[in-house]
C-alpha atoms as a PDB file:
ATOM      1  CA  UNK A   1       0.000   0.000   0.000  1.00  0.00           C
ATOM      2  CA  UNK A   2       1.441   3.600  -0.948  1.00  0.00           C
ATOM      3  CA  UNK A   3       1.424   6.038   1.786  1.00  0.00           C
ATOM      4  CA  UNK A   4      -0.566   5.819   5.407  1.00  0.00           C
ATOM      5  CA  UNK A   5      -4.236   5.608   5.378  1.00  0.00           C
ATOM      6  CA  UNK A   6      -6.447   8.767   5.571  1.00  0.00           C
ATOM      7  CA  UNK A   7      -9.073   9.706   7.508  1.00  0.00           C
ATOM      8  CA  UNK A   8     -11.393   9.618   4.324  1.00  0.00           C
ATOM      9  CA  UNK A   9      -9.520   5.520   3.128  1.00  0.00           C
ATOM     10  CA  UNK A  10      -7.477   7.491   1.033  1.00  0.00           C
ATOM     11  CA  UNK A  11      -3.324   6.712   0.703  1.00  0.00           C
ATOM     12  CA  UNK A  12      -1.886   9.843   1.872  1.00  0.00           C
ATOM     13  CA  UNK A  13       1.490  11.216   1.363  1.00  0.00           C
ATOM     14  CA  UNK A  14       4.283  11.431   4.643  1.00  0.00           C
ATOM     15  CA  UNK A  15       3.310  13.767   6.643  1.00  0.00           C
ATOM     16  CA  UNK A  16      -0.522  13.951   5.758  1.00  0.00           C
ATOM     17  CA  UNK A  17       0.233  16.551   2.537  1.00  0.00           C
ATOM     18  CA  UNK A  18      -2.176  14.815  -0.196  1.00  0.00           C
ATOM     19  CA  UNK A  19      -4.170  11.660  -1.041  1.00  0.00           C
ATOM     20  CA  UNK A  20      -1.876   9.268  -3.373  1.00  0.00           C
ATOM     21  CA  UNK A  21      -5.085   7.370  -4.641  1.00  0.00           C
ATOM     22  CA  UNK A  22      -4.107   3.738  -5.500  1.00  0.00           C
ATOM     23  CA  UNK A  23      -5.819   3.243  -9.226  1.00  0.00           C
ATOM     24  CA  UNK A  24      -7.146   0.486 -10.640  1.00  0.00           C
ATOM     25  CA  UNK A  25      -4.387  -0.806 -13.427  1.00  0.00           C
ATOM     26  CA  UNK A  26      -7.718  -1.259 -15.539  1.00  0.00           C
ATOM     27  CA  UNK A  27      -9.104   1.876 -15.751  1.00  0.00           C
ATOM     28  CA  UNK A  28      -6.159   3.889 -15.847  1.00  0.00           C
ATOM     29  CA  UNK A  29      -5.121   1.492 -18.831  1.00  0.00           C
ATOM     30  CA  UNK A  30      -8.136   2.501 -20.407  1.00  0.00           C
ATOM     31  CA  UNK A  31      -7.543   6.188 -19.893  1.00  0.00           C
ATOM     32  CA  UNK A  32      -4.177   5.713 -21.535  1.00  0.00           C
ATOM     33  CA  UNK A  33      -5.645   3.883 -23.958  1.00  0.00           C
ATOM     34  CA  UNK A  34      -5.736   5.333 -27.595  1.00  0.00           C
ATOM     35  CA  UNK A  35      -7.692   2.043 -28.942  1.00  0.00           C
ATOM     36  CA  UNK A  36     -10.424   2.173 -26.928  1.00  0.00           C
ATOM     37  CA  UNK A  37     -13.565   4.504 -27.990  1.00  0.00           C
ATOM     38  CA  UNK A  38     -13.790   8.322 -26.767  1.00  0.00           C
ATOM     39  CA  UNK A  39     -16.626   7.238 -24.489  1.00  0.00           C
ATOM     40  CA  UNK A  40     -14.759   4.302 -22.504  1.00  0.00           C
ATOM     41  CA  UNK A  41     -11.790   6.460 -21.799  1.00  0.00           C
ATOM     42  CA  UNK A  42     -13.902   8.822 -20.665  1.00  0.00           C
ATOM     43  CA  UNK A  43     -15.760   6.000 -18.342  1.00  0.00           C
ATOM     44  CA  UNK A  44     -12.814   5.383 -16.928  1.00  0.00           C
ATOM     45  CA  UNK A  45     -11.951   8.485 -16.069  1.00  0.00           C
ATOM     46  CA  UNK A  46     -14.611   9.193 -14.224  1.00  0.00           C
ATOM     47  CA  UNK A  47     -14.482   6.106 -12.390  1.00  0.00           C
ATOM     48  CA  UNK A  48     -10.772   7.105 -11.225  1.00  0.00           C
ATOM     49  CA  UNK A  49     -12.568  10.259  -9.651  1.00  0.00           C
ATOM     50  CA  UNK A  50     -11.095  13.084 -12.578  1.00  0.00           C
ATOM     51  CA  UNK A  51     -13.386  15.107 -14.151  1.00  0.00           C
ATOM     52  CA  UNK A  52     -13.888  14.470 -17.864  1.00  0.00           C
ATOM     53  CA  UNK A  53     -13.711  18.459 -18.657  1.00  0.00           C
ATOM     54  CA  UNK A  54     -10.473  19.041 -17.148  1.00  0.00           C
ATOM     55  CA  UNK A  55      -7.109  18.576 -17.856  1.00  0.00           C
ATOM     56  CA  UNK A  56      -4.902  16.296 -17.567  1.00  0.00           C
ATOM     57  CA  UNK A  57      -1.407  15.596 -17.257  1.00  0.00           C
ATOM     58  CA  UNK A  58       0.247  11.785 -17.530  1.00  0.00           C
ATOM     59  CA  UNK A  59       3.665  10.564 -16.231  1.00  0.00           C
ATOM     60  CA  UNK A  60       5.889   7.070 -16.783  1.00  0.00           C
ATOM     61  CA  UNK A  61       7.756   6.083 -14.525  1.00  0.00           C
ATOM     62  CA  UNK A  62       9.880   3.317 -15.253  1.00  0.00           C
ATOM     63  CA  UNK A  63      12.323   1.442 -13.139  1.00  0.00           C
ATOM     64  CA  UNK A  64      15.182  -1.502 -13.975  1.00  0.00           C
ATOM     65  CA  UNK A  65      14.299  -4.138 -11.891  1.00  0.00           C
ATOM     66  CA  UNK A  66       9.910  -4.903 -10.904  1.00  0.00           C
ATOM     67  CA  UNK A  67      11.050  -4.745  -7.301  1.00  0.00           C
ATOM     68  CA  UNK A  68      11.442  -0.840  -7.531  1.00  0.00           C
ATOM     69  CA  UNK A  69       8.350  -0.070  -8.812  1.00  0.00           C
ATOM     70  CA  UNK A  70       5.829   0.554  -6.143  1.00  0.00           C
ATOM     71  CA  UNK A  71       8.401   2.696  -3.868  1.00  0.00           C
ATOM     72  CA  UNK A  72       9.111   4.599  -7.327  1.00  0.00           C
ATOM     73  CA  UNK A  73       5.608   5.411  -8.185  1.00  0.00           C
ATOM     74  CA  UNK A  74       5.440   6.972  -4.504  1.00  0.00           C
ATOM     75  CA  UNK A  75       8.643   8.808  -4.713  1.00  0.00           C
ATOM     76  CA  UNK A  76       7.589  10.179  -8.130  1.00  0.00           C
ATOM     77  CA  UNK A  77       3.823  11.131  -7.557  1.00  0.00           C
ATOM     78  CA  UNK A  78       5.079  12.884  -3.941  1.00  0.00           C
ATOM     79  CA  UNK A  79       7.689  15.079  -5.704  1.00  0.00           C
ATOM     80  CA  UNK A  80       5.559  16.191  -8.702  1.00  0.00           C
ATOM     81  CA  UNK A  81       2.501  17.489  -6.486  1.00  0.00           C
ATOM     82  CA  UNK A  82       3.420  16.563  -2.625  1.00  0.00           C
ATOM     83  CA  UNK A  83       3.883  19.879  -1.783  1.00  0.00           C
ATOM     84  CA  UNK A  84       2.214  21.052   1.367  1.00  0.00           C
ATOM     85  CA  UNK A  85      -1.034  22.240   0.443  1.00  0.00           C
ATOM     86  CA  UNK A  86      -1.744  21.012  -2.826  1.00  0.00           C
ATOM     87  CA  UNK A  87      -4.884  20.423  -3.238  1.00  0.00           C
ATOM     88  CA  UNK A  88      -5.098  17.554  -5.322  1.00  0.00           C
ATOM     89  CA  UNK A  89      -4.464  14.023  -5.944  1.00  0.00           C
ATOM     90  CA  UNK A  90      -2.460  11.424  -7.659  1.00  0.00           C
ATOM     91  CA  UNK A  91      -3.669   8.316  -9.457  1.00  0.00           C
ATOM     92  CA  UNK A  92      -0.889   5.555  -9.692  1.00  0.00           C
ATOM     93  CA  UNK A  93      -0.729   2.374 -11.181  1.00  0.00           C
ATOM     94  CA  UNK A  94       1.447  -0.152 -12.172  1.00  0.00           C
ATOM     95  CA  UNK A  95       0.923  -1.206 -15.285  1.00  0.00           C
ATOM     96  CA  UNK A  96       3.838  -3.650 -15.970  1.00  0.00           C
ATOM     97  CA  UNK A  97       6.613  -4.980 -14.206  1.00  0.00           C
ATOM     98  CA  UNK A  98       9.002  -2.176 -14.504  1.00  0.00           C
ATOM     99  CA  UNK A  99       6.275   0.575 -15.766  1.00  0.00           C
ATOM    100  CA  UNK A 100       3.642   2.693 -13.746  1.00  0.00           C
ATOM    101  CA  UNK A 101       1.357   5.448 -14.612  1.00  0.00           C
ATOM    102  CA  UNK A 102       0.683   8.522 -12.433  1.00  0.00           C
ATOM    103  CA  UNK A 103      -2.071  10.351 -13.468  1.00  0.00           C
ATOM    104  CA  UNK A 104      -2.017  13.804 -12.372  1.00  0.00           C
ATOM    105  CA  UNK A 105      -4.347  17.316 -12.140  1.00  0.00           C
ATOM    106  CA  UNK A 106      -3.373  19.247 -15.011  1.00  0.00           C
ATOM    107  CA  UNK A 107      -2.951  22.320 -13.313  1.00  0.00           C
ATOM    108  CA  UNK A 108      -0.234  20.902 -11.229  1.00  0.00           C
ATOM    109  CA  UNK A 109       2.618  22.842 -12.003  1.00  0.00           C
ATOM    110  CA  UNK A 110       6.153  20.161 -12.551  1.00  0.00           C
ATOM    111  CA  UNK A 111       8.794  20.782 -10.896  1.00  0.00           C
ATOM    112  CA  UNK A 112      12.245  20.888 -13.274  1.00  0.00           C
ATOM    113  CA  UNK A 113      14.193  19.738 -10.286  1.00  0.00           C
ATOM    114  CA  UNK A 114      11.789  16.677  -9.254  1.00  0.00           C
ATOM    115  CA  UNK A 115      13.669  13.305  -8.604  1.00  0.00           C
ATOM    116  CA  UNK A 116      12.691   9.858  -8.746  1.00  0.00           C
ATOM    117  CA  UNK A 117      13.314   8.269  -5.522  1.00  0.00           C
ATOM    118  CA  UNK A 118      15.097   5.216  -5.849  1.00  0.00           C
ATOM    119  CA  UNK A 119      18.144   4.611  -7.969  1.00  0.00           C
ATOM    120  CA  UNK A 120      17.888   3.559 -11.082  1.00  0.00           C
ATOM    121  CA  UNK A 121      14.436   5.036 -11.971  1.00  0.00           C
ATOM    122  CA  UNK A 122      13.323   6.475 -14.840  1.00  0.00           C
ATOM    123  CA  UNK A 123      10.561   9.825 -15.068  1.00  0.00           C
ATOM    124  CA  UNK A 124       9.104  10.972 -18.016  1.00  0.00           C
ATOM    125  CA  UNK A 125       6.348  13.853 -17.808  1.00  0.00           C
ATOM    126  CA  UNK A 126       3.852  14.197 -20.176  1.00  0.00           C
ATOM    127  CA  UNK A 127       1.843  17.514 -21.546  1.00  0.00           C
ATOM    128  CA  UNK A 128      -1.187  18.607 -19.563  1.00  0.00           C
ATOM    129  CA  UNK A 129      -3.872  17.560 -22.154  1.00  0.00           C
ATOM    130  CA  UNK A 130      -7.404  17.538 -21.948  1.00  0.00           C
ATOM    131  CA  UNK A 131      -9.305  13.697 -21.031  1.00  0.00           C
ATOM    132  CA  UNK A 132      -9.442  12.617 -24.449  1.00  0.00           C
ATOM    133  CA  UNK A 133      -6.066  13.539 -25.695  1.00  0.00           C
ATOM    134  CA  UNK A 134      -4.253  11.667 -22.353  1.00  0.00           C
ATOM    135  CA  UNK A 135      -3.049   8.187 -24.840  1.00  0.00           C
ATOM    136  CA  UNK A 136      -0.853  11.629 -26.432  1.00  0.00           C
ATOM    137  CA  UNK A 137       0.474  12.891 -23.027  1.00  0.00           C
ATOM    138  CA  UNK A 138       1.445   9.160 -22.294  1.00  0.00           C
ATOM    139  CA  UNK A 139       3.365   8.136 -25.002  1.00  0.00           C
ATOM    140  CA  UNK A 140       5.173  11.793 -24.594  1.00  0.00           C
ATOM    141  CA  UNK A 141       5.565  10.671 -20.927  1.00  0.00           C
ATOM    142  CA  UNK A 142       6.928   7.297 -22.336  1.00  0.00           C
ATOM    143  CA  UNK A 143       9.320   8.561 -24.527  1.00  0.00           C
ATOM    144  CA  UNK A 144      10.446  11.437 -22.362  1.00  0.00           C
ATOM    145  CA  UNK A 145      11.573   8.395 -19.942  1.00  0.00           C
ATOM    146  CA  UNK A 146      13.787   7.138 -22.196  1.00  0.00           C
ATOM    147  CA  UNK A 147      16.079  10.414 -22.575  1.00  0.00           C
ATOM    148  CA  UNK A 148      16.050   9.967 -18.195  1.00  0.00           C
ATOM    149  CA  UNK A 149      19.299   9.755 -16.466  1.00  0.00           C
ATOM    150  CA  UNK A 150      21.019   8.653 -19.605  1.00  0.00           C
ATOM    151  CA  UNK A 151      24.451  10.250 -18.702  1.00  0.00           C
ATOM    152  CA  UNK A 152      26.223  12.222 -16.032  1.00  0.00           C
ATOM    153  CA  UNK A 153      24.056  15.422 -17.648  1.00  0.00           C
ATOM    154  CA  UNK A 154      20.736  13.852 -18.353  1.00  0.00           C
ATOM    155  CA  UNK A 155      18.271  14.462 -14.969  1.00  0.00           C
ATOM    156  CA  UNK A 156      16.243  11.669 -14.002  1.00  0.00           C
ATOM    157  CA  UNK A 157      13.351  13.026 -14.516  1.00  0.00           C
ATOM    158  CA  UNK A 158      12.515  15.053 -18.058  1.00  0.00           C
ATOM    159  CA  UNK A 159       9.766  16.777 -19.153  1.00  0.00           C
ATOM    160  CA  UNK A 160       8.205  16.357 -22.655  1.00  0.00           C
ATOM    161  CA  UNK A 161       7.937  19.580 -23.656  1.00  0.00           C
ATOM    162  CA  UNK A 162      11.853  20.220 -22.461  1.00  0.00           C
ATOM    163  CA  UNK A 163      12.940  17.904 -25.338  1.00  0.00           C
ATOM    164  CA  UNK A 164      11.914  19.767 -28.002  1.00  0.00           C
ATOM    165  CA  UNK A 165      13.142  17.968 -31.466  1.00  0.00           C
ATOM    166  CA  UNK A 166      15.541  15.238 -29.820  1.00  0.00           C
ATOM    167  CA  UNK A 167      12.103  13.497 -28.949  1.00  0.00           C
ATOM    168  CA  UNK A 168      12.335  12.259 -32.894  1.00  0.00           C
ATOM    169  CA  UNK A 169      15.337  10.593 -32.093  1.00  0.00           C
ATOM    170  CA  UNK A 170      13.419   8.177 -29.921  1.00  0.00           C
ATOM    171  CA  UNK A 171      10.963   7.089 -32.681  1.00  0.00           C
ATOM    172  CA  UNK A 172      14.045   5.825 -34.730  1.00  0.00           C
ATOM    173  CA  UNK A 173      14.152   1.926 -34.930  1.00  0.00           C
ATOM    174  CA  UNK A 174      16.802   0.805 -33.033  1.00  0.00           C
ATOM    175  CA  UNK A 175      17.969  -1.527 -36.191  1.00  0.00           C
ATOM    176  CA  UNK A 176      17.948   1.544 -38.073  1.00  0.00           C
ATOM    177  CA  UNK A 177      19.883   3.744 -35.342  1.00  0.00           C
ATOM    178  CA  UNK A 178      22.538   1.416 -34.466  1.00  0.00           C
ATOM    179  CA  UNK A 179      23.771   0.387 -38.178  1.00  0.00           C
ATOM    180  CA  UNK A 180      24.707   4.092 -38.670  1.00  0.00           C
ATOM    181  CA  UNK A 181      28.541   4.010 -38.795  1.00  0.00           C
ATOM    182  CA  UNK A 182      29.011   7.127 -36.265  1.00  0.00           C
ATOM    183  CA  UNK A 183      26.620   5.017 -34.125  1.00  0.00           C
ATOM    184  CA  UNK A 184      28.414   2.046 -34.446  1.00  0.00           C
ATOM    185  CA  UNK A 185      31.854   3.533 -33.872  1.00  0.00           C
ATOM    186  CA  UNK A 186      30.126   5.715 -30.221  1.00  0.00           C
ATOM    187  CA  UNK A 187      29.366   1.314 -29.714  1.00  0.00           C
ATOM    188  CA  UNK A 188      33.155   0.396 -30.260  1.00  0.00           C
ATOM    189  CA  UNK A 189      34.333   3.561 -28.241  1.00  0.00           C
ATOM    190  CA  UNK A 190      31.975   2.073 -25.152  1.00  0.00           C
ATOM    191  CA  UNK A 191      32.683  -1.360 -26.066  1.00  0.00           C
ATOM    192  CA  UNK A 192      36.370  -0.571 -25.494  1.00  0.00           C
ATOM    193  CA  UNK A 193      39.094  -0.147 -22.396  1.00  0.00           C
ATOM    194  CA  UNK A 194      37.554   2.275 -20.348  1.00  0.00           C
ATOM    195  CA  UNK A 195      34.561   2.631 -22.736  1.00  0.00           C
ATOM    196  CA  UNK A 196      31.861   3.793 -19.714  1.00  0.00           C
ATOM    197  CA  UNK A 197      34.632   6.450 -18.652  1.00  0.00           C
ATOM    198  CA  UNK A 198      35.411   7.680 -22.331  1.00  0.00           C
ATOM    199  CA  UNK A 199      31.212   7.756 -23.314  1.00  0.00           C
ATOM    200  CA  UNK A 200      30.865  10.136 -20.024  1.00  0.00           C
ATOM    201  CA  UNK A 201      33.540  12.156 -20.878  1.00  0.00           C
ATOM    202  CA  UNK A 202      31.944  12.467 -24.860  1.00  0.00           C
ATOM    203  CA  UNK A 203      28.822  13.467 -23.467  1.00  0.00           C
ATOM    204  CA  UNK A 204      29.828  16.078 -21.036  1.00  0.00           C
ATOM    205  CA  UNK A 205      32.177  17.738 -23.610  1.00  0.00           C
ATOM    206  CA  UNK A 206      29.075  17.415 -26.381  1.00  0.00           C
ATOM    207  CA  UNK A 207      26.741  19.358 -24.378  1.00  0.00           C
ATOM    208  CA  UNK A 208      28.712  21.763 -22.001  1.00  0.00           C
ATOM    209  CA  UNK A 209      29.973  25.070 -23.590  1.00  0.00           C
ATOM    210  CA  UNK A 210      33.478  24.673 -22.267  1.00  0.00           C
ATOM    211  CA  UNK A 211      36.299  22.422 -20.897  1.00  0.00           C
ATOM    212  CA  UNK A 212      36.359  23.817 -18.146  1.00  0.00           C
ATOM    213  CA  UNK A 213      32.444  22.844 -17.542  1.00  0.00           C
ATOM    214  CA  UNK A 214      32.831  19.502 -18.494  1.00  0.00           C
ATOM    215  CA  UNK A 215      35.705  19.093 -16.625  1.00  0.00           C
ATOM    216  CA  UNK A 216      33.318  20.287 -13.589  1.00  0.00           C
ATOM    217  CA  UNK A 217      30.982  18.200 -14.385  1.00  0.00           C
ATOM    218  CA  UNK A 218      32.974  15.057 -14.466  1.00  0.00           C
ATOM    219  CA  UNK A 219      35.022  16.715 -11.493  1.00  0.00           C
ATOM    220  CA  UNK A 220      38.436  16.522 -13.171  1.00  0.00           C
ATOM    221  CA  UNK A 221      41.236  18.798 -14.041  1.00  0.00           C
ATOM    222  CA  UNK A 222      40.754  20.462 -17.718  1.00  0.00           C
ATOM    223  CA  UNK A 223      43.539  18.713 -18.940  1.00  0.00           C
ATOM    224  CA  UNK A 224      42.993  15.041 -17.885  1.00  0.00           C
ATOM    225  CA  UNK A 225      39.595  15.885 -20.004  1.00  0.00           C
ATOM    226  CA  UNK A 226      41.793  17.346 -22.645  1.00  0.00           C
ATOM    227  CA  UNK A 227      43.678  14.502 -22.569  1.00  0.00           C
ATOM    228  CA  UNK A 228      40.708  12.020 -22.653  1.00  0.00           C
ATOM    229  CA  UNK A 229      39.168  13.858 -25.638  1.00  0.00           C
ATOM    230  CA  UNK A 230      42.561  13.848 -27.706  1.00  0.00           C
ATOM    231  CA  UNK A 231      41.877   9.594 -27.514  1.00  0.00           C
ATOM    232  CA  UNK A 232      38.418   9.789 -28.090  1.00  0.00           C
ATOM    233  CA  UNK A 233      39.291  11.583 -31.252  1.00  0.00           C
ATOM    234  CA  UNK A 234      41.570   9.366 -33.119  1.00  0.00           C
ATOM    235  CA  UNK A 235      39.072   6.329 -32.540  1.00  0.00           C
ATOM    236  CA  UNK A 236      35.878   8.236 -34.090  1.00  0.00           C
ATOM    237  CA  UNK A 237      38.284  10.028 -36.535  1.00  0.00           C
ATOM    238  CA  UNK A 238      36.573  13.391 -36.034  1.00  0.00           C
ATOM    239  CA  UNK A 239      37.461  16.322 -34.360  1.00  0.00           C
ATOM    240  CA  UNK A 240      34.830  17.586 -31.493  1.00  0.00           C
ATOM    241  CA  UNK A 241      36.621  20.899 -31.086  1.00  0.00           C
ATOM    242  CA  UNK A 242      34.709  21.575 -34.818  1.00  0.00           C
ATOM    243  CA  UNK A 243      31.085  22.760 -34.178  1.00  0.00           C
ATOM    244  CA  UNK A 244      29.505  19.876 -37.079  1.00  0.00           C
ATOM    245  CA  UNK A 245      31.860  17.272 -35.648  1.00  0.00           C
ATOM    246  CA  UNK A 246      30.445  17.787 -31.636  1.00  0.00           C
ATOM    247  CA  UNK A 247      27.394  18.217 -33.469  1.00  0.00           C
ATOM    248  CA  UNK A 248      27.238  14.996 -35.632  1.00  0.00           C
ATOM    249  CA  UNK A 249      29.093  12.473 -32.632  1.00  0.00           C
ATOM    250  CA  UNK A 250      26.626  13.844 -29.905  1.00  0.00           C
ATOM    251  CA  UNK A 251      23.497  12.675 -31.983  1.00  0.00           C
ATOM    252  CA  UNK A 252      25.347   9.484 -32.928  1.00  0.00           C
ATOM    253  CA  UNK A 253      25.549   9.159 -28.803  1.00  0.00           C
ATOM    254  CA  UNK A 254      22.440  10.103 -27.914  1.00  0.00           C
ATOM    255  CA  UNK A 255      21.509   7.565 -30.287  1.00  0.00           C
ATOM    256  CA  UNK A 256      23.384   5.037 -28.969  1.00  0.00           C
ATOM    257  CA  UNK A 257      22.382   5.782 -25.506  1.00  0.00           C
ATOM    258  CA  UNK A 258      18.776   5.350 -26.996  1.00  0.00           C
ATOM    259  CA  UNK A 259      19.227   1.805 -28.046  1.00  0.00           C
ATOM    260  CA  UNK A 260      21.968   0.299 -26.143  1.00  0.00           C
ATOM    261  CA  UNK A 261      21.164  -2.844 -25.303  1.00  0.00           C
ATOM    262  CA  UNK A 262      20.678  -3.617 -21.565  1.00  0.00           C
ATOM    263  CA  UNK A 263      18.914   0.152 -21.767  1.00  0.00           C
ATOM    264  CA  UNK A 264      15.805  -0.868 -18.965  1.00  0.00           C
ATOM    265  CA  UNK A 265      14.687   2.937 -19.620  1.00  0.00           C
ATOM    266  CA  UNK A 266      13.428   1.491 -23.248  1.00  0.00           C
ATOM    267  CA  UNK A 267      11.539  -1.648 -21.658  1.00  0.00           C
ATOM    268  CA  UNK A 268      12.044  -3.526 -24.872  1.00  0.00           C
ATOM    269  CA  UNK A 269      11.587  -6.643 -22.818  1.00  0.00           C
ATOM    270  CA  UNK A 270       8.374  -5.795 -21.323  1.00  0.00           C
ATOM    271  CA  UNK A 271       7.176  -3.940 -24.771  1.00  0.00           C
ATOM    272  CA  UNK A 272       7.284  -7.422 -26.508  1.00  0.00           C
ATOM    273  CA  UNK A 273       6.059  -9.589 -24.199  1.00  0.00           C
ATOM    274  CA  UNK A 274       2.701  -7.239 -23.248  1.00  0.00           C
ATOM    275  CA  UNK A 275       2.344  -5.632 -26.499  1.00  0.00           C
ATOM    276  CA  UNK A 276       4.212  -2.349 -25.801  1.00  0.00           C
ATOM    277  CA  UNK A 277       3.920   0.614 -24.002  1.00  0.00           C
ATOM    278  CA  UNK A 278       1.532   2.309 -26.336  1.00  0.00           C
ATOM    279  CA  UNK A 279      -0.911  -0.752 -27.946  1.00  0.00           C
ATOM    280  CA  UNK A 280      -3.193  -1.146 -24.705  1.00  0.00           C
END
């Protein structure tokens, strides 16, 4: 059970802030779903307790191993709208294994600087939408999961709308994606002696303005990252001090980061054996 009981049988957050309402997988399924007629979705959602005319907003949250999931969907739904006073609630679900929903009022605002709780977790926030447009906010929800925690400068939690374009990059097949010869040599530079060292030092260089910040960021001297970058270099055979080069190996990493395999943000595993995160 999520949270301590309320006075009204409600789950309620630490502390007594707001109701986490434990929803049934079913319904909130169905209110995610985009197969299912206008008039079951909105069945559903009234039987979760939101109102059909207002808005909405949807968040995954997705974790790497089914034991993590319940404690996640807590963490997550108390540090989107736990704050004291909110007047609201949250809906959660788990919908698979290593997948949950939280369904949320649309006019709470998101926090930027929200964490998931527990390691290794995955939070992607969807759009505030209105009832019948929710199967949209999820799979913006689910895809914004997939870009969380990726690297040393990834958050773990990301908002759709922060993405902007690089959301594309997640509708890429992975076949597709990782036959690309930049992506396939970002695969040999991991693959390689101190390949999780040298893809964290490619990614902080790719998207901080300076040395000097990535160097902060990986909390090394300039020139050990100076150093690192020389290597990195000769193996992709492109120079990242050129604006197109940085420009070209960061989406070839991003990429790769995408579709790694052993990537539990993806839930490739789960997507085939319960017909993906977006067919219900």
């Amino acid at each position: 059970m999520l949270g301590h009981p309320g006075a009204d049988g409600e789950d309620c957050a630490p502390g007594g802030r707001w109701p986490l309402r434990l929803g049934d997988p079913g319904l909130v399924q169905a209110a995610l779903s985009a197969r299912l007629p206008e008039a079951e979705r909105s069945r559903a959602l009234q039987l979760l307790g939101l109102s059909p005319r207002a808005d909405v907003r949807a968040v995954a949250v997705v974790v790497c191993e089914p034991g993590l999931l319940h404690r996640a969907l807590h963490g997550c739904a108390e540090r989107l709208g736990g704050r004291e006073g909110a007047p609201t609630a949250a809906h959660v679900a788990a919908l698979w294994p290593t997948v949950g929903a939280v369904l949320l009022p649309g006019s709470v605002a998101v926090p930027r600087e929200a964490e998931p709780g527990p390691a290794r977790t995955a939070m992607g926030v969807g759009p505030a939408t209105g009832p019948q447009q929710l199967p949209d906010s999820w799979a913006q929800a689910r895809r914004a999961a997939r870009f969380a925690g990726l690297g040393p400068t990834w958050p773990r939690a990301v908002v759709a709308e922060d993405l902007g374009a690089l959301a594309l990059l997640a509708d890429l097949p992975a076949p597709t994606a990782l036959a690309h010869p930049d992506v396939a040599a970002v695969a040999r530079l991991g693959c390689g002696t101190d390949g999780e060292q040298a893809l964290a030092t490619l990614e902080a260089v790719c998207r901080s303005s300076s040395l000097r910040e990535a160097a902060k960021i990986l909390c090394l001297h300039h020139s050990a990252v100076a150093h690192r970058i020389r290597r990195i270099e000769r193996i992709l055979r492109v120079s990242l001090s050129d604006a197109h080069g940085r420009q070209r190996i960061q989406t070839a990493l991003l990429l790769w980061q995408l579709n790694a395999p052993g990537n539990w943000r993806s839930d490739q595993e789960s997507s085939r054996q319960h017909g993906g995160p977006h067919s219900f």
